[in-house]
N, C-alpha and C. Protein backbone atom coordinates (compact mmCIF):
# COMPACT_ATOMS: atom_id res chain seq x y z
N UNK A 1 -8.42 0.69 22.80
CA UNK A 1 -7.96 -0.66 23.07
C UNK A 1 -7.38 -1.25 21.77
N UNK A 2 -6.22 -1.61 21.69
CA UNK A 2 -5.73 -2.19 20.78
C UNK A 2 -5.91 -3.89 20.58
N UNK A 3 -6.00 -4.23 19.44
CA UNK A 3 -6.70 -5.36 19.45
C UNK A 3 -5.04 -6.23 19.44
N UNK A 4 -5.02 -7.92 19.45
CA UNK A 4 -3.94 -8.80 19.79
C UNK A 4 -3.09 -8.83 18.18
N UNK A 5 -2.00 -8.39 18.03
CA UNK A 5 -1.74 -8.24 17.07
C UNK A 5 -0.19 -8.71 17.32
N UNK A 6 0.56 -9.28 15.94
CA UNK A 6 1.69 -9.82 15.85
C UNK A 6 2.54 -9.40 15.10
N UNK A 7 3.59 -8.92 15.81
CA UNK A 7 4.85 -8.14 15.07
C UNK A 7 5.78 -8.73 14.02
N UNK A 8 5.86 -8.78 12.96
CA UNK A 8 6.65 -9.60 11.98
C UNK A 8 7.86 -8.28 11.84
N UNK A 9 8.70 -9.27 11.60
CA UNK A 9 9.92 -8.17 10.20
C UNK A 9 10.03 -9.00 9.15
N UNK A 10 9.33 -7.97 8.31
CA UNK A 10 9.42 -8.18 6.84
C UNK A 10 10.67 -7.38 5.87
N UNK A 11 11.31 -7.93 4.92
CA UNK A 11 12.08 -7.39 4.01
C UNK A 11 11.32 -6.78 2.57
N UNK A 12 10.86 -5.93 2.66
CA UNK A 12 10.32 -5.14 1.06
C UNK A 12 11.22 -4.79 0.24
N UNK A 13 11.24 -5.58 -0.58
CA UNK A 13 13.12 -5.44 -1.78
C UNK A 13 11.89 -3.83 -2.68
N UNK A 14 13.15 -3.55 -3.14
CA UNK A 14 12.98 -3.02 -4.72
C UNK A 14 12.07 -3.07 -5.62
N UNK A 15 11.23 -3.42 -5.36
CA UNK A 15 10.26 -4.02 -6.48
C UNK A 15 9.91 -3.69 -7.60
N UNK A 16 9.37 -4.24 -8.49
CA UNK A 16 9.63 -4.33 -9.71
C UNK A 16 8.30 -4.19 -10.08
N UNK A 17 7.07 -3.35 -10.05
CA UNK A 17 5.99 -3.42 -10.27
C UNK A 17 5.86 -2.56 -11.20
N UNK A 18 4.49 -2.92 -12.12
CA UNK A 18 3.96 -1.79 -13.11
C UNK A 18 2.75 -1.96 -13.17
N UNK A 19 2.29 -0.49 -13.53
CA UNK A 19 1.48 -0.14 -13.47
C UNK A 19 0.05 -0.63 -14.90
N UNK A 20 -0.94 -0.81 -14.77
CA UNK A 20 -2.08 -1.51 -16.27
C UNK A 20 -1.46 -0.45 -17.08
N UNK A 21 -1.32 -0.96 -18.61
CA UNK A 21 -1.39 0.06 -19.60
C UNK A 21 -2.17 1.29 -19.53
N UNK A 22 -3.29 1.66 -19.07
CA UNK A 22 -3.94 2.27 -19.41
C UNK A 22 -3.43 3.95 -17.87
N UNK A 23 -3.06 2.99 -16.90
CA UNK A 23 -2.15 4.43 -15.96
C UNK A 23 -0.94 4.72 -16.22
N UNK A 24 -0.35 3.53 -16.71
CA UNK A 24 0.89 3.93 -16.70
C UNK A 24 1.48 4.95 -17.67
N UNK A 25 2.85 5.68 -17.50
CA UNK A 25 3.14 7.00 -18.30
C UNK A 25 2.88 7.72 -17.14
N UNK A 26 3.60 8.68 -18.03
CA UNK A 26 3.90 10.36 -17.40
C UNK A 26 2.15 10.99 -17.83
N UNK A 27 1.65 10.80 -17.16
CA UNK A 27 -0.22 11.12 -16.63
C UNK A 27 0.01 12.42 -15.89
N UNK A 28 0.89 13.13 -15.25
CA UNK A 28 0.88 14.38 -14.47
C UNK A 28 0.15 13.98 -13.59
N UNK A 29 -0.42 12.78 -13.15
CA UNK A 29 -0.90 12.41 -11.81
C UNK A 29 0.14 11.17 -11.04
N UNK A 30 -0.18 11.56 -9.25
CA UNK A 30 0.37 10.41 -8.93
C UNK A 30 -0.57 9.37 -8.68
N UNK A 31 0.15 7.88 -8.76
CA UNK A 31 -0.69 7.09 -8.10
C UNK A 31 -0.34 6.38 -6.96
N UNK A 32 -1.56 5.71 -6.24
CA UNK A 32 -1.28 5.08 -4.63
C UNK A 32 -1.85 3.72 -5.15
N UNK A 33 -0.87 2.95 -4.58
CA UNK A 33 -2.00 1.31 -5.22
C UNK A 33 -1.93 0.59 -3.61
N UNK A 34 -2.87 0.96 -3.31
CA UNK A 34 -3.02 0.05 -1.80
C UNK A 34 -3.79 -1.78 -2.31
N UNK A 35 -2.54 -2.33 -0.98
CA UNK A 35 -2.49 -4.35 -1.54
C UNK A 35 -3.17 -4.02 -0.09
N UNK A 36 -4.06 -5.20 -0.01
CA UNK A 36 -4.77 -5.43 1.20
C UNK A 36 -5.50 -7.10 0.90
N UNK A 37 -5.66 -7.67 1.82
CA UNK A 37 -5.71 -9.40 1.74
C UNK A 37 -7.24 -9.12 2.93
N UNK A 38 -8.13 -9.01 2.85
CA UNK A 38 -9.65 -9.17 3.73
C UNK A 38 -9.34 -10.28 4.92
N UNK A 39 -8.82 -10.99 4.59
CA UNK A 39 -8.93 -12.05 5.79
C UNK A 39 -7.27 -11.53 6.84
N UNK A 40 -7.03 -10.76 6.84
CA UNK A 40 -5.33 -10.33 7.66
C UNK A 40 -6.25 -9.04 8.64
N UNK A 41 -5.64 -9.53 9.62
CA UNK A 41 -6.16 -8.65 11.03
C UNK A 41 -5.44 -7.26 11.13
N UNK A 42 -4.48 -7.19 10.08
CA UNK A 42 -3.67 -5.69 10.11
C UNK A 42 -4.42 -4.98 9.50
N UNK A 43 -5.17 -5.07 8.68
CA UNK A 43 -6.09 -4.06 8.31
C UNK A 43 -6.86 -2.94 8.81
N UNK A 44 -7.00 -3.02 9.98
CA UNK A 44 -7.92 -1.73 10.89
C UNK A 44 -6.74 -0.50 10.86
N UNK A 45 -5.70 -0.62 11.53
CA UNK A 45 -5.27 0.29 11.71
C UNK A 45 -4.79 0.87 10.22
N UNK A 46 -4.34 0.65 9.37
CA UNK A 46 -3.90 0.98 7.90
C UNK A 46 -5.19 1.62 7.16
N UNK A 47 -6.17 0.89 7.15
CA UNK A 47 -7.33 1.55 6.79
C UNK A 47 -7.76 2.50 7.66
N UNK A 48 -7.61 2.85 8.64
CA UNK A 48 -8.09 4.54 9.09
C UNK A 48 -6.33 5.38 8.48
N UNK A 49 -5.41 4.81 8.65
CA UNK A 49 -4.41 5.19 7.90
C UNK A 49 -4.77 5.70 6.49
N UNK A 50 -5.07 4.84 5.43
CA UNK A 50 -5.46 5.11 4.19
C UNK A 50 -6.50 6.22 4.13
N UNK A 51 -7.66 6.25 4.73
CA UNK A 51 -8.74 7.12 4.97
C UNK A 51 -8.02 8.22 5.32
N UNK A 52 -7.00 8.19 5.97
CA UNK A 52 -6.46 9.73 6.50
C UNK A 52 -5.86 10.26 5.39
N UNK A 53 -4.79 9.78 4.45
CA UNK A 53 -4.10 9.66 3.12
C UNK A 53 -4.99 10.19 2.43
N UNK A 54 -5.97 9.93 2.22
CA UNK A 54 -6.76 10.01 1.40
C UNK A 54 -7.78 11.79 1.42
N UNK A 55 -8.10 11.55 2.95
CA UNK A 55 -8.61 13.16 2.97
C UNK A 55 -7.11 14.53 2.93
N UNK A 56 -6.02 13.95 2.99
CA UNK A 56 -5.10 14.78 3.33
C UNK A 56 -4.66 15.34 1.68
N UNK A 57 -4.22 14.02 0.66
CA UNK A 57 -4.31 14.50 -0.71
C UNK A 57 -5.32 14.94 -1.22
N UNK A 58 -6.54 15.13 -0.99
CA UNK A 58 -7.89 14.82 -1.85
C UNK A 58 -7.88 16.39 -2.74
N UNK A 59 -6.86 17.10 -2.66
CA UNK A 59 -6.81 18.25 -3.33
C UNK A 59 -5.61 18.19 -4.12
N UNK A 60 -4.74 17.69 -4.21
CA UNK A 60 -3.34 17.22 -4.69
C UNK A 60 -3.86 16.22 -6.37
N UNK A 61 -2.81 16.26 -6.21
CA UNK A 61 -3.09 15.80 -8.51
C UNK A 61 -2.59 14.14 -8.03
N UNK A 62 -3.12 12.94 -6.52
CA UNK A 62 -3.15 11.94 -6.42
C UNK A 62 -4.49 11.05 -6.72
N UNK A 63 -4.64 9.62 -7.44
CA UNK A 63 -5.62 9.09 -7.33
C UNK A 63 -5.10 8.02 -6.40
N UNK A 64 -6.03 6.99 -6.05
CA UNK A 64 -6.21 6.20 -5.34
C UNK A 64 -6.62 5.25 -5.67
N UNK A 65 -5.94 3.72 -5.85
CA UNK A 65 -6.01 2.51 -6.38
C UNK A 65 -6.15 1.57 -5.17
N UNK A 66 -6.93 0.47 -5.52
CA UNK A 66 -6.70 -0.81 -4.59
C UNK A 66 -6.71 -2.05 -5.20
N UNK A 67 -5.57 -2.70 -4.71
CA UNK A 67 -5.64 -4.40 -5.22
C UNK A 67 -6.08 -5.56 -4.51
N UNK A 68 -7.30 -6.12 -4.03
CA UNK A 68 -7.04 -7.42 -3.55
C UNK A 68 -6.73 -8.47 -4.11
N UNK A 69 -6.16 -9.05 -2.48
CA UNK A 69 -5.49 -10.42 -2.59
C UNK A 69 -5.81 -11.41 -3.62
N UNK A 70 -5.26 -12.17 -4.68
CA UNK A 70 -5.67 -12.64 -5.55
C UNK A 70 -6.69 -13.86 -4.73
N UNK A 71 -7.83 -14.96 -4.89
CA UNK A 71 -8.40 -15.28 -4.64
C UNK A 71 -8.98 -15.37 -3.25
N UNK A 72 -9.31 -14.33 -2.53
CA UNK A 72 -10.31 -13.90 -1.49
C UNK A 72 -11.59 -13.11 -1.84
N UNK A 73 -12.07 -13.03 -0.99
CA UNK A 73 -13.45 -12.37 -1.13
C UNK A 73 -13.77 -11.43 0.69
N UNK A 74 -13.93 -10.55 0.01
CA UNK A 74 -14.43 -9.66 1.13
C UNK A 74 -14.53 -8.15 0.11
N UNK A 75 -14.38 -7.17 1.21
CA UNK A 75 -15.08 -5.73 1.28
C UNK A 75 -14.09 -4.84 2.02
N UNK A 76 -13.64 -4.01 1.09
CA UNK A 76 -12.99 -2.72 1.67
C UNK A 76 -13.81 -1.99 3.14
N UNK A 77 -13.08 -1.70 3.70
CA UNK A 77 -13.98 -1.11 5.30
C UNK A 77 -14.87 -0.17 4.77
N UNK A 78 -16.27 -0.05 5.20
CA UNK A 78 -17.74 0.84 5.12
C UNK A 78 -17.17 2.18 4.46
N UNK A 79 -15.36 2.58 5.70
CA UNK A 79 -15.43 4.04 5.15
C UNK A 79 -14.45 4.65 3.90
N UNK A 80 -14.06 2.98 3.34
CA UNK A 80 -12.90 3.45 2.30
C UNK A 80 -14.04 3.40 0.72
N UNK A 81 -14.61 2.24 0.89
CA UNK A 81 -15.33 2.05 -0.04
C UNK A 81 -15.82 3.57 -1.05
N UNK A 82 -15.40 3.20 -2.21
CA UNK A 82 -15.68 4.34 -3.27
C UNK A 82 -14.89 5.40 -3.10
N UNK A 83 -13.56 5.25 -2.77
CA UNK A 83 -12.82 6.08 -2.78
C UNK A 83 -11.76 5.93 -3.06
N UNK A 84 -11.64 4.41 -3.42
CA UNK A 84 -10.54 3.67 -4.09
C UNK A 84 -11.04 3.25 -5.66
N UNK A 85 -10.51 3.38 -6.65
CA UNK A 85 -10.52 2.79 -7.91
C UNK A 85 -10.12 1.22 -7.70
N UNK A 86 -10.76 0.05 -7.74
CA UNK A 86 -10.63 -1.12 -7.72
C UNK A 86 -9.59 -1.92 -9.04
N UNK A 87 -8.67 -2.06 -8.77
CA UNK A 87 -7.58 -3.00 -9.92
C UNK A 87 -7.34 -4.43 -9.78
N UNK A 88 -7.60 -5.23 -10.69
CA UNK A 88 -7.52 -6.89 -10.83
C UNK A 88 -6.19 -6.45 -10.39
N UNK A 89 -5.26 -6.33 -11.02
CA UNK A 89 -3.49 -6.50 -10.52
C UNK A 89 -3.04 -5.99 -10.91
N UNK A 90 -1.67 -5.87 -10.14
CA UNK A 90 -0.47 -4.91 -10.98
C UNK A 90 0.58 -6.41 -11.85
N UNK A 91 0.94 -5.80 -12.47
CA UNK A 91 2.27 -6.90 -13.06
C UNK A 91 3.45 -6.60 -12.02
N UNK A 92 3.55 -7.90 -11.44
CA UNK A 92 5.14 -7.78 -10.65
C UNK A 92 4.44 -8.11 -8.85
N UNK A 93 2.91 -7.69 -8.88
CA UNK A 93 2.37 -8.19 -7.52
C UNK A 93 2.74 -9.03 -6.74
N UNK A 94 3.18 -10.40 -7.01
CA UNK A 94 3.72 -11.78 -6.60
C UNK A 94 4.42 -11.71 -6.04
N UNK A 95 5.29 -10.99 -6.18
CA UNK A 95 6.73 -10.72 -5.28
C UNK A 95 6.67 -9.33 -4.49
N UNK A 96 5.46 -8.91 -3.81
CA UNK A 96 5.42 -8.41 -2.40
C UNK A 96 5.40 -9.01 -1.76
N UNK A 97 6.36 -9.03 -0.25
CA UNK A 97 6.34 -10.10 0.76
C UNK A 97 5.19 -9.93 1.61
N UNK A 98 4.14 -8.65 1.61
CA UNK A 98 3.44 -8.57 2.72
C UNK A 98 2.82 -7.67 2.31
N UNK A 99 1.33 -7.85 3.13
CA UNK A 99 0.18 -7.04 3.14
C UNK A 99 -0.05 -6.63 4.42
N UNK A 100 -0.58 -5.28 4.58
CA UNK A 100 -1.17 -4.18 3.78
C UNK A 100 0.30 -3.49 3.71
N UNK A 101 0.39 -3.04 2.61
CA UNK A 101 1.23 -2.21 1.99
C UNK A 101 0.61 -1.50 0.33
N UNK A 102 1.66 -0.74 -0.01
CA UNK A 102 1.16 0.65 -0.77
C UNK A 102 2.46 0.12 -2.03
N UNK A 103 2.27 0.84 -3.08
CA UNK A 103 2.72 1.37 -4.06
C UNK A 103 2.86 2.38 -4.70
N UNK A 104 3.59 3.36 -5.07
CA UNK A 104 3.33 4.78 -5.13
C UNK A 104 4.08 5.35 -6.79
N UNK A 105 3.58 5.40 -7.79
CA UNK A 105 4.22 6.00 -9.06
C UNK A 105 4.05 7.50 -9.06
N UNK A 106 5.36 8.36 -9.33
CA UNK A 106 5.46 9.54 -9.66
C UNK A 106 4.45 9.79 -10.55
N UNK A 107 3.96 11.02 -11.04
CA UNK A 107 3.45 11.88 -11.97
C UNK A 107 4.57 11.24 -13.32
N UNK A 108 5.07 11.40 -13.21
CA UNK A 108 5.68 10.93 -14.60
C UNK A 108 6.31 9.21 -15.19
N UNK A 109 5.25 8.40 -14.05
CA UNK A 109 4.80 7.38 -14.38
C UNK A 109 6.30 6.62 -13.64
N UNK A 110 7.05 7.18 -12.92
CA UNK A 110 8.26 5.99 -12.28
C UNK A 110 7.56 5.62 -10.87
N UNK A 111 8.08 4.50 -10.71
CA UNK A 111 7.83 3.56 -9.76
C UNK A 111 8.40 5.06 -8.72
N UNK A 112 8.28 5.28 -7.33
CA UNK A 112 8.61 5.97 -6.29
C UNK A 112 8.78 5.02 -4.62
N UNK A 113 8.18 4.22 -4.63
CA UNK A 113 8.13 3.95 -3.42
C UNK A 113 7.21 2.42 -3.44
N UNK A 114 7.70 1.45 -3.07
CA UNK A 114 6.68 0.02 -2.57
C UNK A 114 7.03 -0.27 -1.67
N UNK A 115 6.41 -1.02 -0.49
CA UNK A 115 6.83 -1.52 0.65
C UNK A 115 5.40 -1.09 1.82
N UNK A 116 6.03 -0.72 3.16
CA UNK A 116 4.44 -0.85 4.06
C UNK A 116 4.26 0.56 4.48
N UNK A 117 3.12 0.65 4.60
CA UNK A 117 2.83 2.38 5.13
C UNK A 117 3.80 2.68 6.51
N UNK A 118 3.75 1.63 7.16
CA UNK A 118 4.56 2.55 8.69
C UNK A 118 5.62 1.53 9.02
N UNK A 119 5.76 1.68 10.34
CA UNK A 119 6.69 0.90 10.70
C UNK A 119 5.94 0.83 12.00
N UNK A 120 6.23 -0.91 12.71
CA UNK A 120 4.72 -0.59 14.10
C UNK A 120 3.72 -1.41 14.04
N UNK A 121 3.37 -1.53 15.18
CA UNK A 121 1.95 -2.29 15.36
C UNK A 121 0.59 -0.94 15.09
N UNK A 122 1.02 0.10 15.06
CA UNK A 122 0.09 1.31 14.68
C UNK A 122 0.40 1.68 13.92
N UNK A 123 -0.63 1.97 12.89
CA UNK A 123 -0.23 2.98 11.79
C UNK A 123 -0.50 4.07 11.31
N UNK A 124 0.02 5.28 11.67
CA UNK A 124 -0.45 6.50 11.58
C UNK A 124 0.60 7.29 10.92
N UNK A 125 0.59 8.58 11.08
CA UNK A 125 1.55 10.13 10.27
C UNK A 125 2.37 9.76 11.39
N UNK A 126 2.36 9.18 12.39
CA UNK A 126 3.79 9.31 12.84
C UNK A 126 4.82 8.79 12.96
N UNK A 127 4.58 7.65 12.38
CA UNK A 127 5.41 6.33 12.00
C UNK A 127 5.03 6.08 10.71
N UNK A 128 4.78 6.83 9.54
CA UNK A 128 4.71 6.91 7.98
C UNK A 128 5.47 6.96 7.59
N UNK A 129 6.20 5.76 6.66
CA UNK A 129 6.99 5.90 5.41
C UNK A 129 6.42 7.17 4.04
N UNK A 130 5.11 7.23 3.86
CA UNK A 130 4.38 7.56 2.82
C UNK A 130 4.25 8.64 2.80
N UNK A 131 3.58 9.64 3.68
CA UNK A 131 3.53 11.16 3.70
C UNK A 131 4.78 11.50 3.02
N UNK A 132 6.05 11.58 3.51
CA UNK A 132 6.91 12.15 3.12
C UNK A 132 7.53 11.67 1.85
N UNK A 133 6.89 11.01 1.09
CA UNK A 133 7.46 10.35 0.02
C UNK A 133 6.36 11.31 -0.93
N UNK A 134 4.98 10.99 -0.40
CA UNK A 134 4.06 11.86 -1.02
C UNK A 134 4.48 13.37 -1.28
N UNK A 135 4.68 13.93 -0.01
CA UNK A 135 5.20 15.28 -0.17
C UNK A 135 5.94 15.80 -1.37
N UNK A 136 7.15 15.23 -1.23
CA UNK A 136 8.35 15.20 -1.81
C UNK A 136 7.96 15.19 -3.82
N UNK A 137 6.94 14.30 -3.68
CA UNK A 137 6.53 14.40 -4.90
C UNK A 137 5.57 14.89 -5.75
N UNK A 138 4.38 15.60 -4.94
CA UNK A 138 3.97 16.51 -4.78
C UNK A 138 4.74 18.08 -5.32
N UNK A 139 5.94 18.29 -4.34
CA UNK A 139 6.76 19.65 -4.69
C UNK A 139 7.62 18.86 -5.97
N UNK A 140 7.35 17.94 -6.65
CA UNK A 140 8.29 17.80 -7.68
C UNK A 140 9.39 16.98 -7.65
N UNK A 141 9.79 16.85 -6.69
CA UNK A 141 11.35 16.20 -6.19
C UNK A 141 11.06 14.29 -6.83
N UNK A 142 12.54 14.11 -6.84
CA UNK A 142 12.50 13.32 -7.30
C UNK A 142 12.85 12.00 -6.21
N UNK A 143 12.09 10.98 -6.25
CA UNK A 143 12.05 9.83 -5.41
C UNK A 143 12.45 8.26 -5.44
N UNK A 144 13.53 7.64 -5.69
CA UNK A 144 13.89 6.16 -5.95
C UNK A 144 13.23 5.43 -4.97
N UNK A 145 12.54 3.96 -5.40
CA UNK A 145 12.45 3.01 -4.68
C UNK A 145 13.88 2.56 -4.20
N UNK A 146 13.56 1.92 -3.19
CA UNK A 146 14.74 1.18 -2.07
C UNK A 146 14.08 -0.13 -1.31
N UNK A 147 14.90 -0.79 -1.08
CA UNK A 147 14.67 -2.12 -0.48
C UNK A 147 14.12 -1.49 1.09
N UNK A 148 14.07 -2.26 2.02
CA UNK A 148 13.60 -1.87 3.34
C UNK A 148 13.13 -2.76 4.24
N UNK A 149 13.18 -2.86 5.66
CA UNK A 149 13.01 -3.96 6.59
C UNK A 149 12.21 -3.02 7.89
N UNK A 150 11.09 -4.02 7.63
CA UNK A 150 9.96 -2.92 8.49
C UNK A 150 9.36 -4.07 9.61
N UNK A 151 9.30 -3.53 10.77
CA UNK A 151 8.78 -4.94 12.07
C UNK A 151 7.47 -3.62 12.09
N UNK A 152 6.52 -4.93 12.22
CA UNK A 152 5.11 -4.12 11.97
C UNK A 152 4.22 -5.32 12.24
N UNK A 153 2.65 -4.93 12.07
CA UNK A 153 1.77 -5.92 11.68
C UNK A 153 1.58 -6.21 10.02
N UNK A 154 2.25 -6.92 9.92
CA UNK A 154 1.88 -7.52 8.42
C UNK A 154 1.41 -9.31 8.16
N UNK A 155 0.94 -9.31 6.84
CA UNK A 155 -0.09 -10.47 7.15
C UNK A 155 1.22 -11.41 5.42
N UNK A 156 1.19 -12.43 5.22
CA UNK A 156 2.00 -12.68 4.22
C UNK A 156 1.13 -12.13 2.48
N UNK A 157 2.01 -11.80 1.57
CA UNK A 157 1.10 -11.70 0.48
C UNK A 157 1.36 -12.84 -0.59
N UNK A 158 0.79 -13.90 -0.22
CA UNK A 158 1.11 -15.22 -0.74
C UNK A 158 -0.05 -15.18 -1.95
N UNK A 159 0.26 -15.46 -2.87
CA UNK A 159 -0.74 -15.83 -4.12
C UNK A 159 -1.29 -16.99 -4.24
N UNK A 160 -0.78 -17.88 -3.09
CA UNK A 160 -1.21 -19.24 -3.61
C UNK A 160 -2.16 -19.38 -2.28
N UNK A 161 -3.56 -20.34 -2.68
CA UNK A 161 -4.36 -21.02 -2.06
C UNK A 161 -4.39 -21.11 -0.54
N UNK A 162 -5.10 -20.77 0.64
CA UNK A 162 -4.47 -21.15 1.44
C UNK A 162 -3.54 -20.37 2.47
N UNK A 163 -3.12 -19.40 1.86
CA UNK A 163 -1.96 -18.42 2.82
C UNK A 163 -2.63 -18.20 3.83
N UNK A 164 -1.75 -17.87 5.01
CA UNK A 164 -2.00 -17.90 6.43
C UNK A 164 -2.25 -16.64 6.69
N UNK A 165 -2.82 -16.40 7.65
CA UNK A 165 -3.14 -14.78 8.47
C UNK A 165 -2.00 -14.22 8.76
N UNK A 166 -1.86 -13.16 10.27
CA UNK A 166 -0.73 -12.53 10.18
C UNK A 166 -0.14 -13.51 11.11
N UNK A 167 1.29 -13.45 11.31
CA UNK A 167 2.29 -14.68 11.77
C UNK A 167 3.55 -13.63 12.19
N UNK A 168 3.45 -14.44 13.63
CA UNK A 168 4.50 -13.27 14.54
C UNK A 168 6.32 -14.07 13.63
């Protein structure tokens, strides 16, 4: 049963994010920086999403980052917990239009990919932006961020006080 959920189209520009001093660089690892806001109802399906991401690389040279929403309070779902490295912020955060969405830096520390895991009111491998970006970088290949317009469940990623849930 799918729960009542509201289809937005969001625009994910280019973004301009970086990574804390201390990941950023050519590390020979990739990273995943999952944005997630506790109080946005898109979260169920993305988080068994992420959980899947997560057992699928867990042998691959990827770690796994998470940012929450700047002033909320809650709890990663029972089954992600400790399997994400927890990050105060990225520099450049502010200007994602929407949560839950991902961030993805090559092994050699370039930005690869920002914007939302799928496209959809579901989010799974079959409507994934991410697998195949993962892949790709994985075998080495090389990957540019791109702008992108995704109708999905997304919730706003507003920094200020107050931001609203998800909004058709």
């Amino acid at each position: 049963m799918l729960a009542n959920y509201s289809e937005r189209a969001v625009v994910f520009g280019d973004s301009d994010l970086h990574l804390p001093s201390d990941l950023a660089g050519n590390t020979g690892r990739i990273r995943v920086v999952h944005f997630w806001d506790p109080d946005c109802t898109c979260n169920k399906e993305t988080d068994a999403h992420l959980n899947y991401l997560i057992q699928m690389y867990r042998n691959a040279n990827v770690d796994f980052y998470s940012v929450q929403k700047p002033r909320t309070h809650g709890q990663l779902a029972a089954f992600l917990r400790g399997k994400l490295k927890p990050l105060a912020k990225i520099e450049g955060m502010q200007r994602l239009p929407a949560t839950p969405s991902m961030a993805i830096w090559a092994a050699n520390g370039k930005l690869a990919y920002a914007g939302p895991y799928s496209a959809g009111l579901v989010c799974s491998s079959t409507n994934s932006f991410v697998e195949p970006i993962l892949d790709k970088l994985i075998a080495g290949q090389e990957v540019k961020p791109m702008g992108m317009m995704a109708v999905g469940c997304y919730c706003p990623w507003n920094t200020e006080a107050g931001s609203a849930r998800s909004e058709p």
